[in-house]
Protein backbone atom coordinates (compact mmCIF):
# COMPACT_ATOMS: atom_id res chain seq x y z
CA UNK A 1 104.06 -124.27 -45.37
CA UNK A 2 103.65 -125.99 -48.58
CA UNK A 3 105.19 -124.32 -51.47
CA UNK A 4 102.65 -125.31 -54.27
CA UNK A 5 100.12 -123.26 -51.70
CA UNK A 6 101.81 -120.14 -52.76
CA UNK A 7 100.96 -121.34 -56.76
CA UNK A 8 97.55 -122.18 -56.04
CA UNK A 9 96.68 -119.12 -55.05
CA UNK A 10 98.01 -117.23 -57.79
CA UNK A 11 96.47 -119.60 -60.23
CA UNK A 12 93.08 -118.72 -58.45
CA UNK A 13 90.72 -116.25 -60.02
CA UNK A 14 89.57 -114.10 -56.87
CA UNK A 15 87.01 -111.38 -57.58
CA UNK A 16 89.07 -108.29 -59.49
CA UNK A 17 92.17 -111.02 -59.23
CA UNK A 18 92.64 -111.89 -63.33
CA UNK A 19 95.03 -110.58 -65.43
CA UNK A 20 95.22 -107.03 -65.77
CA UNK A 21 95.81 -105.99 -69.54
CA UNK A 22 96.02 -102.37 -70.88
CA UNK A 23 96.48 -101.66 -74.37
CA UNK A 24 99.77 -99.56 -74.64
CA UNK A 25 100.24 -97.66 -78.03
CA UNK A 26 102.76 -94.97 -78.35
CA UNK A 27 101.41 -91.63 -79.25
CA UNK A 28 102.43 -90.98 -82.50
CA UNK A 29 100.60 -87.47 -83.16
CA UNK A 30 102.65 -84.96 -80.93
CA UNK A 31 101.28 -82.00 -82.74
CA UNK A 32 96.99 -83.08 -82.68
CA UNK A 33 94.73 -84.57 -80.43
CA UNK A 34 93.87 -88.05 -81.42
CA UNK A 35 89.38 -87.77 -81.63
CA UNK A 36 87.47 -90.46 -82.82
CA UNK A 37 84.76 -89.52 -84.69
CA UNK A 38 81.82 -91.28 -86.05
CA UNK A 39 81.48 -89.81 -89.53
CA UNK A 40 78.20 -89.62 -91.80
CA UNK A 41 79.89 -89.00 -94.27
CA UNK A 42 83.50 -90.18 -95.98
CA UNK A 43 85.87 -91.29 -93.31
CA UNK A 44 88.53 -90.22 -95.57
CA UNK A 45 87.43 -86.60 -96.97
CA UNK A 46 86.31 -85.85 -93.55
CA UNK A 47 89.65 -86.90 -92.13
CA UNK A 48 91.69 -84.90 -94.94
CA UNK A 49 89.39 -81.50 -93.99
CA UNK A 50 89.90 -81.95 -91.03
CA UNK A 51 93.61 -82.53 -90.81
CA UNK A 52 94.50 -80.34 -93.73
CA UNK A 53 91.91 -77.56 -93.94
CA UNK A 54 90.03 -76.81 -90.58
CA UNK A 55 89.84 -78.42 -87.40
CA UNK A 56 86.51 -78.68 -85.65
CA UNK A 57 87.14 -76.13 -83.15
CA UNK A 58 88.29 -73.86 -86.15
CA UNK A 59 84.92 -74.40 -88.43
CA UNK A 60 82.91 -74.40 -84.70
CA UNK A 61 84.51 -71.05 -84.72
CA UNK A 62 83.98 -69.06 -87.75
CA UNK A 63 80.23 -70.27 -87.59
CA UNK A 64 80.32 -68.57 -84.04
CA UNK A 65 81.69 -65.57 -85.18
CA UNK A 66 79.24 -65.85 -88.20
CA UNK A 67 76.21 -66.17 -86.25
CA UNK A 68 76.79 -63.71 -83.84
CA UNK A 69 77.74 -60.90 -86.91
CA UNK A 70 74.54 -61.45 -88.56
CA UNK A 71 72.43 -61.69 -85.24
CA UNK A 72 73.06 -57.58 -84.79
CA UNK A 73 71.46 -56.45 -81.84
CA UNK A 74 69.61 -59.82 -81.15
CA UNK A 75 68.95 -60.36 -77.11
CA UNK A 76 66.97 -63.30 -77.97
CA UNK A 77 68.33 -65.92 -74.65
CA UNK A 78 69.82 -68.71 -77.51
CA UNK A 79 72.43 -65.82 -79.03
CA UNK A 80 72.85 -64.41 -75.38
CA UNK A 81 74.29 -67.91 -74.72
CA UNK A 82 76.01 -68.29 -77.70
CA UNK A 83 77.71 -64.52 -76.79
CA UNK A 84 78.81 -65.83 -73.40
CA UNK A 85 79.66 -69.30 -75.10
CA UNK A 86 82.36 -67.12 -77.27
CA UNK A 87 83.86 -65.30 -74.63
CA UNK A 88 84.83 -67.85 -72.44
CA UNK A 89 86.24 -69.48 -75.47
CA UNK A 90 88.21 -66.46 -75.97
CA UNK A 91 89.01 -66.20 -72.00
CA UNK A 92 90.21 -69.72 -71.91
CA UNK A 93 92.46 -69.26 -75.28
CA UNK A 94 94.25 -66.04 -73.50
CA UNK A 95 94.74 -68.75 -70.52
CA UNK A 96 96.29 -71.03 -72.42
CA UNK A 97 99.03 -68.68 -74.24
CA UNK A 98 99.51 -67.31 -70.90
CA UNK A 99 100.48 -70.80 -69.71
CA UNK A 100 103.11 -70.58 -72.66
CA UNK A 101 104.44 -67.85 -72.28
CA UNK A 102 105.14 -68.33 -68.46
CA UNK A 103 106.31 -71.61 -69.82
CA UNK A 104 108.71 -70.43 -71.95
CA UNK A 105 109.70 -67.80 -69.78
CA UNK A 106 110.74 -69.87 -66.88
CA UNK A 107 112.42 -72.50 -69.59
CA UNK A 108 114.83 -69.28 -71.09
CA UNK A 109 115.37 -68.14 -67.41
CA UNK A 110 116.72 -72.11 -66.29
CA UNK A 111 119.03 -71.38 -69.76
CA UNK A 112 119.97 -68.24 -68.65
CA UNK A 113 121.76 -69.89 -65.55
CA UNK A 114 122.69 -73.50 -66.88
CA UNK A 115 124.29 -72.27 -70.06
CA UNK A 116 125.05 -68.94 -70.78
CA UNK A 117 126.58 -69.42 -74.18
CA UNK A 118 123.14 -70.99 -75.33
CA UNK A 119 121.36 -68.56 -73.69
CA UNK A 120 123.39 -66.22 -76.18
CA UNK A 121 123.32 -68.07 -79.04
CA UNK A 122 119.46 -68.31 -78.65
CA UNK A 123 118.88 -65.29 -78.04
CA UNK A 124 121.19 -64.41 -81.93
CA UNK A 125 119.40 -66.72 -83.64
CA UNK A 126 115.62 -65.11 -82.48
CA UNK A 127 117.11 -61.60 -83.10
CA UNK A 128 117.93 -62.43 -86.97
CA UNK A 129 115.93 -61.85 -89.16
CA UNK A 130 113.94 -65.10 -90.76
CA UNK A 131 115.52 -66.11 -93.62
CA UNK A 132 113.95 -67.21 -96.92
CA UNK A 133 113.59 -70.75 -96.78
CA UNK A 134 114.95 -72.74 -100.50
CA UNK A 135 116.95 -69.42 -101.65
């Protein structure tokens, strides 16, 4: 067999054979969920409000809660939906601190049996009372 065969054919573009590039940028933003958004407005004033006063799912809320106040006794099928629309919200919140708590749970059991002394000293430091922070 010829050995420049073996080049050839890599130098080849088959169908779904090119190079295979991917973008890899570390996550940065441990804490919030990267969304890209196309503003109407100020990209920067809605990106401070945002980050600094009220997510989306936070203003989406209040409005919700707003709504359904004011709508009283209203059986009308749009606030029926937005009723139901609320309460899975809520459901699927109470899933998710579930999820941490049974996280955490299992993390302070594996603790428990790896290292007692941290278990202990963990368990000091969440029994004292918070402390004034800059005094």
């Amino acid at each position: 067999m010829n050995p420049w065969e073996i080049w050839s054919a890599a130098l080849a573009r088959l169908p779904f054979g090119g190079d295979v590039t991917q973008s890899i940028a570390p996550l940065t933003n441990w804490f919030s969920p990267n969304v890209e958004v196309n503003f109407a407005g100020n990209r920067r004033i809605e990106g401070d409000i945002v980050t600094n006063v009220a997510s989306y799912g936070k203003q989406l809320g209040l409005l919700t809660e707003a709504v359904v106040a004011l709508s009283g006794n209203n059986t009308s099928p749009a606030v029926k939906k937005l009723r139901d629309l609320a309460k899975e919200i809520e459901k699927r919140k109470l899933q998710h601190k579930d999820d941490v708590l049974r996280q955490a749970r299992t993390s302070i059991e594996t603790l428990q049996k790896l290292d007692p002394t941290g278990f202990a000293q963990m368990l000091r430091e969440f029994a004292a009372p918070p402390t004034a922070k800059g005094k």
